[in-house]
PDB file of N, CA and C in Angstrom:
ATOM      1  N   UNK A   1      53.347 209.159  28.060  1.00  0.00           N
ATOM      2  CA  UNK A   1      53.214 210.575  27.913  1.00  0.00           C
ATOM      3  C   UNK A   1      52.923 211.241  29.254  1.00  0.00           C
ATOM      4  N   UNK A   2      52.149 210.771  29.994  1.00  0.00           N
ATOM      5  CA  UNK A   2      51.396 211.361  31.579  1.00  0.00           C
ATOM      6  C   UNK A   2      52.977 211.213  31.959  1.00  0.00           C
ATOM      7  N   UNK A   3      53.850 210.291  32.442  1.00  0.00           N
ATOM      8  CA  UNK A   3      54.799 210.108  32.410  1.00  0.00           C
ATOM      9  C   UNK A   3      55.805 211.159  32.942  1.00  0.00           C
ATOM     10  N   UNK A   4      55.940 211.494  31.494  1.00  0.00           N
ATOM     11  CA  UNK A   4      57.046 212.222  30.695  1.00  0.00           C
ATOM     12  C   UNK A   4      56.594 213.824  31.533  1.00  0.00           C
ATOM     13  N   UNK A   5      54.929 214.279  31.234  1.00  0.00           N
ATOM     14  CA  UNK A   5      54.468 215.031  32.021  1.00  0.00           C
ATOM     15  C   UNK A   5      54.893 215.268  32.988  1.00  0.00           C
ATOM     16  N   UNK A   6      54.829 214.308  33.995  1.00  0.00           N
ATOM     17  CA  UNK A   6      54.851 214.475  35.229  1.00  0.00           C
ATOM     18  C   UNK A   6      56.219 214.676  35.918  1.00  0.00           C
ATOM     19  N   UNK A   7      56.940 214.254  35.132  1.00  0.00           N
ATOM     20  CA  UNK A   7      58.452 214.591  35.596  1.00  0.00           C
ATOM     21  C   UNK A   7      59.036 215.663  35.188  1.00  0.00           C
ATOM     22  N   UNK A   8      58.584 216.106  34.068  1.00  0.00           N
ATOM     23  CA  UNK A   8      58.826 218.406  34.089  1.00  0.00           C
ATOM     24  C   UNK A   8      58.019 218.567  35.215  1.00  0.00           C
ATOM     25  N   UNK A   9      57.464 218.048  36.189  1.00  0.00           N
ATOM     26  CA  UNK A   9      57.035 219.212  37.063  1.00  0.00           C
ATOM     27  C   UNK A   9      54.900 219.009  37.259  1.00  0.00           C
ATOM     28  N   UNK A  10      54.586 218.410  36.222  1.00  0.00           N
ATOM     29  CA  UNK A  10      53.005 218.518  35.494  1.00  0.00           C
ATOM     30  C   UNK A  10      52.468 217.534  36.922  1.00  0.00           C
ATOM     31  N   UNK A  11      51.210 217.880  36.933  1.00  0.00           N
ATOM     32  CA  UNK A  11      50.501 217.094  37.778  1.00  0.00           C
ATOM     33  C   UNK A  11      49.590 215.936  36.518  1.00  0.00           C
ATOM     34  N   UNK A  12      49.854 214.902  36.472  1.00  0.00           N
ATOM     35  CA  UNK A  12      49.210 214.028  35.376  1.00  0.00           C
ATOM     36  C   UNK A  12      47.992 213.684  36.009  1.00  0.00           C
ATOM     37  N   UNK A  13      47.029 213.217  35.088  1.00  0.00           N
ATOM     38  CA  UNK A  13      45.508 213.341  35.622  1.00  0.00           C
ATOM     39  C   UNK A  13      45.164 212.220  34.385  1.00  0.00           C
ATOM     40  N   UNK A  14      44.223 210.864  34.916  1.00  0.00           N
ATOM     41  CA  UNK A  14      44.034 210.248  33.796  1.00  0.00           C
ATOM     42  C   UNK A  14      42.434 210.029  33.521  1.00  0.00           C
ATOM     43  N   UNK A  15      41.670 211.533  33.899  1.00  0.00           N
ATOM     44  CA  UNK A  15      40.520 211.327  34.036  1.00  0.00           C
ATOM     45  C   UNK A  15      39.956 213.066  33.994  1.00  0.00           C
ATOM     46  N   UNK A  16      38.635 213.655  33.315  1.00  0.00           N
ATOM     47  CA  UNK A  16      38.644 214.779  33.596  1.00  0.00           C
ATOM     48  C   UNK A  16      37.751 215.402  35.242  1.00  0.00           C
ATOM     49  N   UNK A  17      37.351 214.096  35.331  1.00  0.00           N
ATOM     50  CA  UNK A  17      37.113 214.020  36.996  1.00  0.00           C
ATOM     51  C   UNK A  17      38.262 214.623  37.825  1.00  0.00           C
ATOM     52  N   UNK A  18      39.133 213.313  37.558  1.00  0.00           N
ATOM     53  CA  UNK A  18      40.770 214.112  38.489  1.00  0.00           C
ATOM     54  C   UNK A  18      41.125 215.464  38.167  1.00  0.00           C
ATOM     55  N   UNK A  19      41.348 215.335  36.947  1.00  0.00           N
ATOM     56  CA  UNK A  19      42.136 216.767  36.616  1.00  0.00           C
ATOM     57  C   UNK A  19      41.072 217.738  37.514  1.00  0.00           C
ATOM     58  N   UNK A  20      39.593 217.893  37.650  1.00  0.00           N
ATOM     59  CA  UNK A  20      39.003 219.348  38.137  1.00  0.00           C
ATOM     60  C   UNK A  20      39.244 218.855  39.567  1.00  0.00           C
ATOM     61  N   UNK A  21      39.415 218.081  40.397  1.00  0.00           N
ATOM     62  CA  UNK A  21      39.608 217.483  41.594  1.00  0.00           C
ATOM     63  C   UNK A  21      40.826 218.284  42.159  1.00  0.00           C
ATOM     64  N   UNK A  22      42.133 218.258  41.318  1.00  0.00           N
ATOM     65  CA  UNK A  22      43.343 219.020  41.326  1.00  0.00           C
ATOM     66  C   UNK A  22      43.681 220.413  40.965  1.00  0.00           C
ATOM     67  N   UNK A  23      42.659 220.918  40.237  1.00  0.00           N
ATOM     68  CA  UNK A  23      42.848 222.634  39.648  1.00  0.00           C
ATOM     69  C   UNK A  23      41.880 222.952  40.018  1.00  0.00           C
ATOM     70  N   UNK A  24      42.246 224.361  40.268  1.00  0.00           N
ATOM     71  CA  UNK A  24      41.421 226.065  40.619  1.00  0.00           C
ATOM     72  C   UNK A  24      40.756 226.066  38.671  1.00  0.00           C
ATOM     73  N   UNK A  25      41.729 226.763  37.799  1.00  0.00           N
ATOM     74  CA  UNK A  25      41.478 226.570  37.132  1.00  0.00           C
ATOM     75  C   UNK A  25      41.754 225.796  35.734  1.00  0.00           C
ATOM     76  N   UNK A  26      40.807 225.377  34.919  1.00  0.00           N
ATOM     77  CA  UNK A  26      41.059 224.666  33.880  1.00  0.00           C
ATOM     78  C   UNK A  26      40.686 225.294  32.443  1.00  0.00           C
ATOM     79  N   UNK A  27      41.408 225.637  31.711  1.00  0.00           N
ATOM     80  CA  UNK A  27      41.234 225.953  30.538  1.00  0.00           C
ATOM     81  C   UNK A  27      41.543 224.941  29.384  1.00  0.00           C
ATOM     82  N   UNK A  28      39.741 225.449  28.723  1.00  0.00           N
ATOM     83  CA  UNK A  28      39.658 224.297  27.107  1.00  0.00           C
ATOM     84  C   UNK A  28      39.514 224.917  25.742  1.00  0.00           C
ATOM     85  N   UNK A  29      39.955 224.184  24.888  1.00  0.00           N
ATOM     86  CA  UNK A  29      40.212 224.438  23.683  1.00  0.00           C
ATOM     87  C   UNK A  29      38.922 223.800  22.837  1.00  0.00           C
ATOM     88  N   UNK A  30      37.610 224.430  22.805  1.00  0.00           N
ATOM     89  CA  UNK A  30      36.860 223.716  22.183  1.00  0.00           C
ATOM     90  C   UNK A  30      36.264 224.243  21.000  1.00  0.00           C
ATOM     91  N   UNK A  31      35.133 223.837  19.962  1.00  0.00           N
ATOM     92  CA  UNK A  31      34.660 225.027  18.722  1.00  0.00           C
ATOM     93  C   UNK A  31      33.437 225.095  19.490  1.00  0.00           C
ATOM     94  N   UNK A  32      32.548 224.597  20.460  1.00  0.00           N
ATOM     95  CA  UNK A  32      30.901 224.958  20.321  1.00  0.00           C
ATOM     96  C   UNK A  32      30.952 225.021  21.898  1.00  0.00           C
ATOM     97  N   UNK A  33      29.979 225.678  22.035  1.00  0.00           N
ATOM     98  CA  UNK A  33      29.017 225.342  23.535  1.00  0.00           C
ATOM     99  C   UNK A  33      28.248 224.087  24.122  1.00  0.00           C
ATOM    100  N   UNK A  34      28.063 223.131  23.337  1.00  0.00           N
ATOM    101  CA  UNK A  34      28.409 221.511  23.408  1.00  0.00           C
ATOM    102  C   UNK A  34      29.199 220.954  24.026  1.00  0.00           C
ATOM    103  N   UNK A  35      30.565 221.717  23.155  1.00  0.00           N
ATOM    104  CA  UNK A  35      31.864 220.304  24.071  1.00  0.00           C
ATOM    105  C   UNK A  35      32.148 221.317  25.273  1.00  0.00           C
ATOM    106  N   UNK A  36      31.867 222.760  25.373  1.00  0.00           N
ATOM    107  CA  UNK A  36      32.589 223.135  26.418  1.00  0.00           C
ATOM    108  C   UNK A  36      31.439 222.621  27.828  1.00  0.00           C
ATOM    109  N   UNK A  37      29.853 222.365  27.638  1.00  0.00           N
ATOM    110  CA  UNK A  37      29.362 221.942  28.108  1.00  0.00           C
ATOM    111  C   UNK A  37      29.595 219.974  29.048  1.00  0.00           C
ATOM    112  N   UNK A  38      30.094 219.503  27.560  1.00  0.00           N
ATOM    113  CA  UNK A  38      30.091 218.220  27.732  1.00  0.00           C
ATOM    114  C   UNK A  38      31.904 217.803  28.129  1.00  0.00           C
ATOM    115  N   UNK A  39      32.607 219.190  28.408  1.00  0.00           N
ATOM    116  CA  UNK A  39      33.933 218.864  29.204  1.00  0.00           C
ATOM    117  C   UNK A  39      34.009 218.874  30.490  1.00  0.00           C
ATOM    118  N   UNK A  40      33.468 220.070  30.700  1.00  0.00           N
ATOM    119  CA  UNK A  40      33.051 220.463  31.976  1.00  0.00           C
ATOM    120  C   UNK A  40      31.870 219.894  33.193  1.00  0.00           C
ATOM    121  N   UNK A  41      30.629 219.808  32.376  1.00  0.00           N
ATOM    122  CA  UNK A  41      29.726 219.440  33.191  1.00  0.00           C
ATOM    123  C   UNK A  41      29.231 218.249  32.740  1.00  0.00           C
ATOM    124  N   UNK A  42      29.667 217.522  31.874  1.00  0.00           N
ATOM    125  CA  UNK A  42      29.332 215.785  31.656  1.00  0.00           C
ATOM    126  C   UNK A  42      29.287 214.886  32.287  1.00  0.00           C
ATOM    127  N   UNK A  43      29.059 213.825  31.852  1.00  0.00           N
ATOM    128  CA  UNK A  43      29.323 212.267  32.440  1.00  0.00           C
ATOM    129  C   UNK A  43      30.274 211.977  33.578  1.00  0.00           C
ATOM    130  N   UNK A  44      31.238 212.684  32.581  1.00  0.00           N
ATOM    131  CA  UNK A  44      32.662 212.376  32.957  1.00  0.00           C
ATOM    132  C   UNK A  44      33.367 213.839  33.019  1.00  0.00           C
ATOM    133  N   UNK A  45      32.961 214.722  32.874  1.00  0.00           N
ATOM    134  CA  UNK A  45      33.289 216.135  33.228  1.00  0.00           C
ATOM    135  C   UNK A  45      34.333 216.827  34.305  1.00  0.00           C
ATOM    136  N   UNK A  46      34.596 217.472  34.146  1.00  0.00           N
ATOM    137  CA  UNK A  46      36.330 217.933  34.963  1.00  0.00           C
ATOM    138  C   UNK A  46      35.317 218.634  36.047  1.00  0.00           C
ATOM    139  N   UNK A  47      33.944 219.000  35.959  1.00  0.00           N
ATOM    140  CA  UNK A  47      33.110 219.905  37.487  1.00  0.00           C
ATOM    141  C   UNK A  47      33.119 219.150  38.636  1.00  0.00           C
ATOM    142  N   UNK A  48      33.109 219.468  39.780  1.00  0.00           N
ATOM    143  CA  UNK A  48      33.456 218.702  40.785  1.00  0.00           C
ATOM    144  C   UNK A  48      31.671 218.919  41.711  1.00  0.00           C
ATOM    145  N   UNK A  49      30.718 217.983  41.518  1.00  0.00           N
ATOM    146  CA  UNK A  49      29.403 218.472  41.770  1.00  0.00           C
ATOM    147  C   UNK A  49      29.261 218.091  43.141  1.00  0.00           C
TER     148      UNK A  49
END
């Protein structure tokens, strides 16, 4: 699938580390202030600290 991505053009990212490493911005699809917390600024989070 990253793949398939990446050859329309997509920058593939197999981590949400990478992906915020590579974008200005990132937009998420989440229901609570939890996951948008725990996408962004987590473990493993797309924030670049």
């Amino acid at each position: 699938m990253l793949d398939a991505f990446a050859k329309e053009g997509g920058i593939a990212c197999t981590s949400l580390a990478e992906l915020g490493s590579k974008c200005n911005v990132v937009l998420t699809v989440v229901v609570n202030a939890a996951q948008t917390e725990a996408v962004l600024f987590g473990e493993q989070g797309a924030s670049m600290r």
